[in-house]
C-alpha atoms as a PDB file:
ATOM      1  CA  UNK A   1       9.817  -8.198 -11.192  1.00  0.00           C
ATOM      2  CA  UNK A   2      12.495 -10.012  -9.026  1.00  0.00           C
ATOM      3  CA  UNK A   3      11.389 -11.554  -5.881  1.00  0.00           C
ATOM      4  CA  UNK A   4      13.819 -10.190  -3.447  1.00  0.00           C
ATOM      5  CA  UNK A   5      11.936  -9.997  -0.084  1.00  0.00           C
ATOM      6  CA  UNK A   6      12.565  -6.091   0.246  1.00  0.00           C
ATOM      7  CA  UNK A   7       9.734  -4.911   1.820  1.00  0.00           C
ATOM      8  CA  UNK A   8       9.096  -0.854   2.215  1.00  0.00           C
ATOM      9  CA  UNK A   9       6.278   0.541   4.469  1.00  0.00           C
ATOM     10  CA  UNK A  10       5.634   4.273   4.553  1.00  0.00           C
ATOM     11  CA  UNK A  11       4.256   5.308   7.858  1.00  0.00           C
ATOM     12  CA  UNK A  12       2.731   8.479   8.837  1.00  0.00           C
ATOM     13  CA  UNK A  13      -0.436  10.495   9.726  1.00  0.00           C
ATOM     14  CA  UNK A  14      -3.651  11.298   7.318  1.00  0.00           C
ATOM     15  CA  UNK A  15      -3.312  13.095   3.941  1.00  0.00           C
ATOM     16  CA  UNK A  16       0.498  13.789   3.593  1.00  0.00           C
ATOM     17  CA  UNK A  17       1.094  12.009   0.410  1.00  0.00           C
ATOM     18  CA  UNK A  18       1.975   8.688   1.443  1.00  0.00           C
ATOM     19  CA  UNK A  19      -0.010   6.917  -1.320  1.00  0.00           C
ATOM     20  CA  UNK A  20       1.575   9.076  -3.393  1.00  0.00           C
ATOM     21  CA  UNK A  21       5.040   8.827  -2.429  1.00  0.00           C
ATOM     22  CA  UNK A  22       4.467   5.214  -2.384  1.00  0.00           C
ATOM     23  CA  UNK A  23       3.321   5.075  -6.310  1.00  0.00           C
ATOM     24  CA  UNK A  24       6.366   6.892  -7.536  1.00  0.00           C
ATOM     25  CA  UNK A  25       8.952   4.982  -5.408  1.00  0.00           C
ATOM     26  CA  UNK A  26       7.475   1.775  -6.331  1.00  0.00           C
ATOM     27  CA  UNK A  27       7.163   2.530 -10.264  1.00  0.00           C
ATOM     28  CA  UNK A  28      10.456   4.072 -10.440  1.00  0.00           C
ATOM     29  CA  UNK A  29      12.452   1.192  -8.567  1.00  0.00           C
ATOM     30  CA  UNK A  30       9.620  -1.837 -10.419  1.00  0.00           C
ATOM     31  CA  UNK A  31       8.188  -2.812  -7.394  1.00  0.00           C
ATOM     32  CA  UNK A  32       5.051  -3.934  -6.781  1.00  0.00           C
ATOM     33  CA  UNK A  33       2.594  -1.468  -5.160  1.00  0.00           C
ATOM     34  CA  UNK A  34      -0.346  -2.762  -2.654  1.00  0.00           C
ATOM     35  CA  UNK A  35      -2.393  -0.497  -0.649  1.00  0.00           C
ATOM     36  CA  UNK A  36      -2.611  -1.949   2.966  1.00  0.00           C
ATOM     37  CA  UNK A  37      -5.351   0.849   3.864  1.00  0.00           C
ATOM     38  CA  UNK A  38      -7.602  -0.487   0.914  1.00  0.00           C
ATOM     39  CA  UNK A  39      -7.438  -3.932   2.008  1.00  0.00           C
ATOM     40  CA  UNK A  40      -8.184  -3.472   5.173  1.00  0.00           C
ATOM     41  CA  UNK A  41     -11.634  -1.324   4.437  1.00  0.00           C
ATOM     42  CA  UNK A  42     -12.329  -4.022   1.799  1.00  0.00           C
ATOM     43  CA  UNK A  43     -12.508  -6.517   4.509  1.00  0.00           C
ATOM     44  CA  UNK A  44     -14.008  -4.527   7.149  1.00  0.00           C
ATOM     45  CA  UNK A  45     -16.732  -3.762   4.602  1.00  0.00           C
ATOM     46  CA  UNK A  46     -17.096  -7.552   3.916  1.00  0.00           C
ATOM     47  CA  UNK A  47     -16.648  -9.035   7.967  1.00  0.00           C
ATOM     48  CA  UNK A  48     -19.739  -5.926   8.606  1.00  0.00           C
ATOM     49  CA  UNK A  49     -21.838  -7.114   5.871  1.00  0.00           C
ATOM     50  CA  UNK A  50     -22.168 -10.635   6.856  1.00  0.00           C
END
């Protein structure tokens, strides 16, 4: 994967396929695909627990 500094965010409200959407545009164009939403309740999970 080239390191070009395009970044794409897909905005929008709950469970309208933007994970989805996401996935396919990212395998079809080689990008790298991270799920922000994931993350985020990772770390909440961990900041709560301690």
């Amino acid at each position: 994967m080239k390191k070009n500094g395009l970044i794409i965010a897909i905005d929008g409200p709950a469970a309208v396929g933007k994970s989805t959407l996401a996935k396919l545009i990212a395998r079809e164009l080689g990008f790298l695909y991270i799920d922000t939403g994931a993350i985020y309740r990772a770390t909440t999970w961990k900041v709560l627990k301690n």
